[in-house]
PDB file of N, CA and C in Angstrom:
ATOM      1  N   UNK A   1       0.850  -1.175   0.000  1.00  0.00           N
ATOM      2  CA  UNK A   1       0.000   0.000   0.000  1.00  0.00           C
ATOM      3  C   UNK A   1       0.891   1.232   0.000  1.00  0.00           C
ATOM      4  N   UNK A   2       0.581   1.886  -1.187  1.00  0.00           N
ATOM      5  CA  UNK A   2       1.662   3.447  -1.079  1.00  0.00           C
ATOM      6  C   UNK A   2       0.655   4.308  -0.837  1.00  0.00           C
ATOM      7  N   UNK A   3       1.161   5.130   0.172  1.00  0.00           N
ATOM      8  CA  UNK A   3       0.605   6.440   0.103  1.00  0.00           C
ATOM      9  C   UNK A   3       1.179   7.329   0.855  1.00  0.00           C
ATOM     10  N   UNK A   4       1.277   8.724  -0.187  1.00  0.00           N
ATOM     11  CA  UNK A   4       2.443   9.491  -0.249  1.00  0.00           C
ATOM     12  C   UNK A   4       1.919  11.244   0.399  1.00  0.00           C
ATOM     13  N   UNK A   5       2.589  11.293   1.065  1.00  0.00           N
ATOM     14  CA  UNK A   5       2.219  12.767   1.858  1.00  0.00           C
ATOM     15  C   UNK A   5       2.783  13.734   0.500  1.00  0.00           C
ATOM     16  N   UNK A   6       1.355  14.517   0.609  1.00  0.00           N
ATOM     17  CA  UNK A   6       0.956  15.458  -0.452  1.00  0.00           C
ATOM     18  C   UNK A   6       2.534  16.882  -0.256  1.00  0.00           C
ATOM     19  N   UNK A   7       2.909  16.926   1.132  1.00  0.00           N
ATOM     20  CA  UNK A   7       3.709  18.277   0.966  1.00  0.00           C
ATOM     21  C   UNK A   7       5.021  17.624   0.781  1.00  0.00           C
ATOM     22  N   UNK A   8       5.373  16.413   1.577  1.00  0.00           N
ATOM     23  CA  UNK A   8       7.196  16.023   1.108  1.00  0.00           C
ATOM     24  C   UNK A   8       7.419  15.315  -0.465  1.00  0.00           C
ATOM     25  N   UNK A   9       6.185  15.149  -0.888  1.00  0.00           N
ATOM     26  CA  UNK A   9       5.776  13.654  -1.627  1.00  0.00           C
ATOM     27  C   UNK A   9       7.046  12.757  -1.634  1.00  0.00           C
ATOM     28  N   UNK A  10       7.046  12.062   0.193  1.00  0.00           N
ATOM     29  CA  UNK A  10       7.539  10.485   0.634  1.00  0.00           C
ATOM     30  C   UNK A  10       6.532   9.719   1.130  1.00  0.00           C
ATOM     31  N   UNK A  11       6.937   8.466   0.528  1.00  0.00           N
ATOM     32  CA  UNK A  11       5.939   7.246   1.045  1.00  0.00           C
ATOM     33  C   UNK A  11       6.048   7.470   2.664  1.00  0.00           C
ATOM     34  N   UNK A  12       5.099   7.438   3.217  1.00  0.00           N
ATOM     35  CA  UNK A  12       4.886   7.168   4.558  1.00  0.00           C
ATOM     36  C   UNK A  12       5.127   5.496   5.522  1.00  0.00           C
ATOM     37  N   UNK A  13       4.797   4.907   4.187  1.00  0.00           N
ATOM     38  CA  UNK A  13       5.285   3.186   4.524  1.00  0.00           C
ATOM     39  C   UNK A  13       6.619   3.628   5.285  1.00  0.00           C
ATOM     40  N   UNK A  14       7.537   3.966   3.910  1.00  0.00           N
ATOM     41  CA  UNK A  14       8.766   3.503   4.798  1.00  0.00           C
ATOM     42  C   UNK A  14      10.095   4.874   4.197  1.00  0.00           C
ATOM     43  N   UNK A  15       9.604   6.066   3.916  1.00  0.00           N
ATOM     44  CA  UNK A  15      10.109   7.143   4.259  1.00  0.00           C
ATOM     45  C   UNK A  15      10.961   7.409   2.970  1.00  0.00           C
ATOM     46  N   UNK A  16      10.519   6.884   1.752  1.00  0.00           N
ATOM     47  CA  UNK A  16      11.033   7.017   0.341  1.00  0.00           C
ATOM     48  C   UNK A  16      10.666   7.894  -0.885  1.00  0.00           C
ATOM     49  N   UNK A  17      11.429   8.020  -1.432  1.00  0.00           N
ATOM     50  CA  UNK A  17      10.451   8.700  -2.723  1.00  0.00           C
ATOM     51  C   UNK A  17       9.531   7.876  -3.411  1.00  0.00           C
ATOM     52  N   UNK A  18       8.604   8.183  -4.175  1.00  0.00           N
ATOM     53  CA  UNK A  18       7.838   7.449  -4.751  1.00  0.00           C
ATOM     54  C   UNK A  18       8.015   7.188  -5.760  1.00  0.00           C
ATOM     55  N   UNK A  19       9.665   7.507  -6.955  1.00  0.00           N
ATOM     56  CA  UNK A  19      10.004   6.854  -7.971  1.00  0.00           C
ATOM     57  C   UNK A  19      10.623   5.552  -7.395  1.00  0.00           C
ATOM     58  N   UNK A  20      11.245   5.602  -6.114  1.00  0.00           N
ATOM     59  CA  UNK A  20      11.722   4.394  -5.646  1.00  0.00           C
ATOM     60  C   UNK A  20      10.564   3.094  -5.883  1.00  0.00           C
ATOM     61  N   UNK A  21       9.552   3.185  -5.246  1.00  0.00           N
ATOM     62  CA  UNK A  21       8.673   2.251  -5.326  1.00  0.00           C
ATOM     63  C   UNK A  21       8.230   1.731  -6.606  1.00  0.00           C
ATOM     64  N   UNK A  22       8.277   2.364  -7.330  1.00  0.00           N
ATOM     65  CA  UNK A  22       8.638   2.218  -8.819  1.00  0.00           C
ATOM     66  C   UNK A  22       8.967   0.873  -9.224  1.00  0.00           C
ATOM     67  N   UNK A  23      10.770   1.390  -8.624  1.00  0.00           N
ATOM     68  CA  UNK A  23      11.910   0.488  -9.465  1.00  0.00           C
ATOM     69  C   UNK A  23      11.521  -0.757  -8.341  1.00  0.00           C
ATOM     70  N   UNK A  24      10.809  -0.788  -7.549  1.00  0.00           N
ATOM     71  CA  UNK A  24      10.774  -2.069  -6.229  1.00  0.00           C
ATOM     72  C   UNK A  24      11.695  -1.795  -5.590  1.00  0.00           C
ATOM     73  N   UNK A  25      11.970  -0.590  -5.075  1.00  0.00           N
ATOM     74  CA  UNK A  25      11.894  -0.551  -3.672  1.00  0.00           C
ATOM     75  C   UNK A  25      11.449  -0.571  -2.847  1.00  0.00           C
ATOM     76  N   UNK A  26      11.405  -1.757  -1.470  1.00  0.00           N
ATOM     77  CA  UNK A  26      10.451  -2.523  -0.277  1.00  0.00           C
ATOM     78  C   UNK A  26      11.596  -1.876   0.904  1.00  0.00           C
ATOM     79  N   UNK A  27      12.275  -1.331   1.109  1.00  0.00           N
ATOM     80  CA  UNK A  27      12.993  -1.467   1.840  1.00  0.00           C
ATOM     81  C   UNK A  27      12.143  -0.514   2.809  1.00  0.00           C
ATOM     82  N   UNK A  28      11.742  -1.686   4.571  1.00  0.00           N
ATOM     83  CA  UNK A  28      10.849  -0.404   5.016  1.00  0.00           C
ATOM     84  C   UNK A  28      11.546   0.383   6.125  1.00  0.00           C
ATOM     85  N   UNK A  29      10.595   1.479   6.623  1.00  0.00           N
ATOM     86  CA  UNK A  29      11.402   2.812   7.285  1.00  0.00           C
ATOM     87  C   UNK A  29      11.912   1.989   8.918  1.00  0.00           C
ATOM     88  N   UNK A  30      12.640   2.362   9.056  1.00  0.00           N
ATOM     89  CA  UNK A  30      13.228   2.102  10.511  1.00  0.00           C
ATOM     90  C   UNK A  30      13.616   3.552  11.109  1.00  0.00           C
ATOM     91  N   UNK A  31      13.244   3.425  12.098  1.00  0.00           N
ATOM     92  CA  UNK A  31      13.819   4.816  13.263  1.00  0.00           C
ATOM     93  C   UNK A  31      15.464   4.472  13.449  1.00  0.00           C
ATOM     94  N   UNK A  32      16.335   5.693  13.246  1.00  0.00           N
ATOM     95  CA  UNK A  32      17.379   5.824  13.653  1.00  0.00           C
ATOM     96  C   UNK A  32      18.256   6.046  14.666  1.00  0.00           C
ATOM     97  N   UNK A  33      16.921   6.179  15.902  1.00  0.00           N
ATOM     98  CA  UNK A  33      17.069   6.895  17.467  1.00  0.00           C
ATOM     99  C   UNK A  33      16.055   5.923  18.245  1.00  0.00           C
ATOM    100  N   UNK A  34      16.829   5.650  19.521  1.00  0.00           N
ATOM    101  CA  UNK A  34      15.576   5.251  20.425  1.00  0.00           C
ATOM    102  C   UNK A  34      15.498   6.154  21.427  1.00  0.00           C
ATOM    103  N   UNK A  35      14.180   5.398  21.996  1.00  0.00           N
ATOM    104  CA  UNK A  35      13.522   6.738  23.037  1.00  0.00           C
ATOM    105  C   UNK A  35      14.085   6.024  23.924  1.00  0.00           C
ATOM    106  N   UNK A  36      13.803   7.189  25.092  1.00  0.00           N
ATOM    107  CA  UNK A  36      14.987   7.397  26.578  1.00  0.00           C
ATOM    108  C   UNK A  36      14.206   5.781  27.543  1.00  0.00           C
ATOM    109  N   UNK A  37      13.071   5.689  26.926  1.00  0.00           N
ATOM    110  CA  UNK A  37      12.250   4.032  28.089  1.00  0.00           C
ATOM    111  C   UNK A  37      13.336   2.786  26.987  1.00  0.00           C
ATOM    112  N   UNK A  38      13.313   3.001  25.679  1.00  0.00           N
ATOM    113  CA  UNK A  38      13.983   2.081  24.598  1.00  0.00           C
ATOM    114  C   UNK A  38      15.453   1.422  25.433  1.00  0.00           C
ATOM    115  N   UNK A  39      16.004   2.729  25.649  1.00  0.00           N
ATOM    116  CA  UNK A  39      17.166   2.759  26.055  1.00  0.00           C
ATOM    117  C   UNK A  39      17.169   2.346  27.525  1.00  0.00           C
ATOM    118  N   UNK A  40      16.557   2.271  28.318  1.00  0.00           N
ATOM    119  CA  UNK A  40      16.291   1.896  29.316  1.00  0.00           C
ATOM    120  C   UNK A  40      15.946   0.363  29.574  1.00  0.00           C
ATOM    121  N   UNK A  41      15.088  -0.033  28.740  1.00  0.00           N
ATOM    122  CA  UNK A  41      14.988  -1.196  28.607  1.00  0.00           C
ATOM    123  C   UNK A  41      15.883  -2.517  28.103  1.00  0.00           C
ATOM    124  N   UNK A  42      16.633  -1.325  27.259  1.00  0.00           N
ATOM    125  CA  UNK A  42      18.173  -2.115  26.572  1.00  0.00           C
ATOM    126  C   UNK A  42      19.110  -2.397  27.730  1.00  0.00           C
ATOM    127  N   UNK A  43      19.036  -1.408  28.445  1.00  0.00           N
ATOM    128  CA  UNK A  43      20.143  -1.563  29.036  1.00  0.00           C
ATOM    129  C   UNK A  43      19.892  -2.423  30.515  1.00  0.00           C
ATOM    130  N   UNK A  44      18.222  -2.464  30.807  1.00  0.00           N
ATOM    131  CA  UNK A  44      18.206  -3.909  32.056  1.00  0.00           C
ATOM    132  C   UNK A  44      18.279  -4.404  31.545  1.00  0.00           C
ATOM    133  N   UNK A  45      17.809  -5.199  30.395  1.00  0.00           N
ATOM    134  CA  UNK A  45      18.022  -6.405  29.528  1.00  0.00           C
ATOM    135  C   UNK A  45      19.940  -6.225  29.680  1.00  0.00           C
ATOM    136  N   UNK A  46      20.952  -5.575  29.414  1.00  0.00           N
ATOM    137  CA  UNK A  46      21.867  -5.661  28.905  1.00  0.00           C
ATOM    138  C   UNK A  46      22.694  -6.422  30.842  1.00  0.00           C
ATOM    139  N   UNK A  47      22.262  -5.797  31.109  1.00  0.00           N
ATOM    140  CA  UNK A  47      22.209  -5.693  32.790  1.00  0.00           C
ATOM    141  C   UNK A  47      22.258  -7.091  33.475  1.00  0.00           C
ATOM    142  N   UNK A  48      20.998  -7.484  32.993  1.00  0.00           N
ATOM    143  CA  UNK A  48      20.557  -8.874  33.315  1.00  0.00           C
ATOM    144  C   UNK A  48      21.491 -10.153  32.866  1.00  0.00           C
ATOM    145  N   UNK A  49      21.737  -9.806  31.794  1.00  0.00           N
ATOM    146  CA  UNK A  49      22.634 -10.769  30.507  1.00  0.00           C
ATOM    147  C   UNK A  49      24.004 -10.672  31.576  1.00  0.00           C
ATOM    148  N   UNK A  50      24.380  -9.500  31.950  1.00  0.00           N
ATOM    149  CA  UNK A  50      25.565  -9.379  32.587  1.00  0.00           C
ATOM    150  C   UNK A  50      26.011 -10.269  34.161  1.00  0.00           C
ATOM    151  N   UNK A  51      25.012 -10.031  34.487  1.00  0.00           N
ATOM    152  CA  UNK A  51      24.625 -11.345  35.723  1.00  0.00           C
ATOM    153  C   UNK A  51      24.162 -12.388  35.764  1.00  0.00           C
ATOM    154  N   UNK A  52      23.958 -13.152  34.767  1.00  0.00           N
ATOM    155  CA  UNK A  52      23.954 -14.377  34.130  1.00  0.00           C
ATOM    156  C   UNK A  52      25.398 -14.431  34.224  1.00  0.00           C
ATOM    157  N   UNK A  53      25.931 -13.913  33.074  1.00  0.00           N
ATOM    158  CA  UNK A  53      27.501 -13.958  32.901  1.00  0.00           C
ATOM    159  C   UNK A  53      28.152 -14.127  33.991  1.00  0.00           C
ATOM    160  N   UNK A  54      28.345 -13.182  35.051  1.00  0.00           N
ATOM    161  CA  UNK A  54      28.958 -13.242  36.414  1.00  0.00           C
ATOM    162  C   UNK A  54      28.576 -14.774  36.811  1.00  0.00           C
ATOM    163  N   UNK A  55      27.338 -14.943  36.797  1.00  0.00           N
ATOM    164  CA  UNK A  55      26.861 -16.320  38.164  1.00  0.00           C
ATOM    165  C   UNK A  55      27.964 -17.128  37.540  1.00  0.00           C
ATOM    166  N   UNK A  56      27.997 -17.484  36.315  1.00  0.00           N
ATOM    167  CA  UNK A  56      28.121 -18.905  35.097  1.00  0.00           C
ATOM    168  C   UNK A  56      29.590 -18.837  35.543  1.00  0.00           C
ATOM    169  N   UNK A  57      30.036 -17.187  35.376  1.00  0.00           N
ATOM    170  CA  UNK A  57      31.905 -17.377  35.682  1.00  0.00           C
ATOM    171  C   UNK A  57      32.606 -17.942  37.178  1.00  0.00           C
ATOM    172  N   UNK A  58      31.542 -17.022  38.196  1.00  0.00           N
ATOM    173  CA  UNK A  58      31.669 -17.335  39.409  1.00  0.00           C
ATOM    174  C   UNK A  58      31.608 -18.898  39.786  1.00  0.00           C
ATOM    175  N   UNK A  59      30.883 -19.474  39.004  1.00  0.00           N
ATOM    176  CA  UNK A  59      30.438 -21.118  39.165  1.00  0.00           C
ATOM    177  C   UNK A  59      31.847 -21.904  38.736  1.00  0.00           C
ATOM    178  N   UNK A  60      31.745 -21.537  37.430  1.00  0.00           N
ATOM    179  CA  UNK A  60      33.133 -22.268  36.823  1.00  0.00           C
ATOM    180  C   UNK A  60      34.757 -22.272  37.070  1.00  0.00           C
ATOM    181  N   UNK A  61      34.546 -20.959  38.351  1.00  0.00           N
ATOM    182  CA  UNK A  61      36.020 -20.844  39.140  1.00  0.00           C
ATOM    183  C   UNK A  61      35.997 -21.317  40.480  1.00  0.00           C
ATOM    184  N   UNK A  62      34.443 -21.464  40.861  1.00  0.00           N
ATOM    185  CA  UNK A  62      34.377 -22.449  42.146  1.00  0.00           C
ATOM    186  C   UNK A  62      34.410 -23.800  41.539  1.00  0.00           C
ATOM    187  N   UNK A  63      34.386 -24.664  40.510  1.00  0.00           N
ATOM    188  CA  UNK A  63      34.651 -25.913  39.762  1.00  0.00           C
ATOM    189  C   UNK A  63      35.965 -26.204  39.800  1.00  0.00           C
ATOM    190  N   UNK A  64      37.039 -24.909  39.165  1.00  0.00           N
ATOM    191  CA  UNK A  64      38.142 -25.675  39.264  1.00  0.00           C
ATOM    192  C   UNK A  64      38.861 -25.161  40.773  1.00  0.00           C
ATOM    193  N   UNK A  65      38.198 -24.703  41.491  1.00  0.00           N
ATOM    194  CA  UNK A  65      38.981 -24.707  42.873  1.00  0.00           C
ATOM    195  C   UNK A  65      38.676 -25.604  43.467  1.00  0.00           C
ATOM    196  N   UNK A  66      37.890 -26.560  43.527  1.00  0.00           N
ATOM    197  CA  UNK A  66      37.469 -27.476  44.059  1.00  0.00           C
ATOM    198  C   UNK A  66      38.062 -28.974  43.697  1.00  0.00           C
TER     199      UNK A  66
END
């Protein structure tokens, strides 16, 4: 489905010109920035992953001390 804002004339799909769609261009719009909760959320997730990591290392150096 194209449809093209009358003042930039870009596809709104995915932020192109509309000769692009033309030639088949599908390529769709992605944001280049995340928002400040995005980033927040990346980073407990990143957080979490990190203390996994710790337990698994902490485990495997009480293995060979033992």
């Amino acid at each position: 489905m194209l449809i093209l804002e009358v003042e930039t004339r870009m596809c709104r799909e995915c932020g192109c010109e509309p000769h692009r769609h033309e030639e088949g261009h599908k390529r769709p719009y992605r944001r280049r920035f995340l928002t400040k909760e995005e980033k927040i959320e990346r980073l407990q997730d990143y957080a979490e992953e990190l203390k996994k990591e710790l337990t698994a290392v902490q485990e495997q150096i009480k293995e060979l001390k033992s």
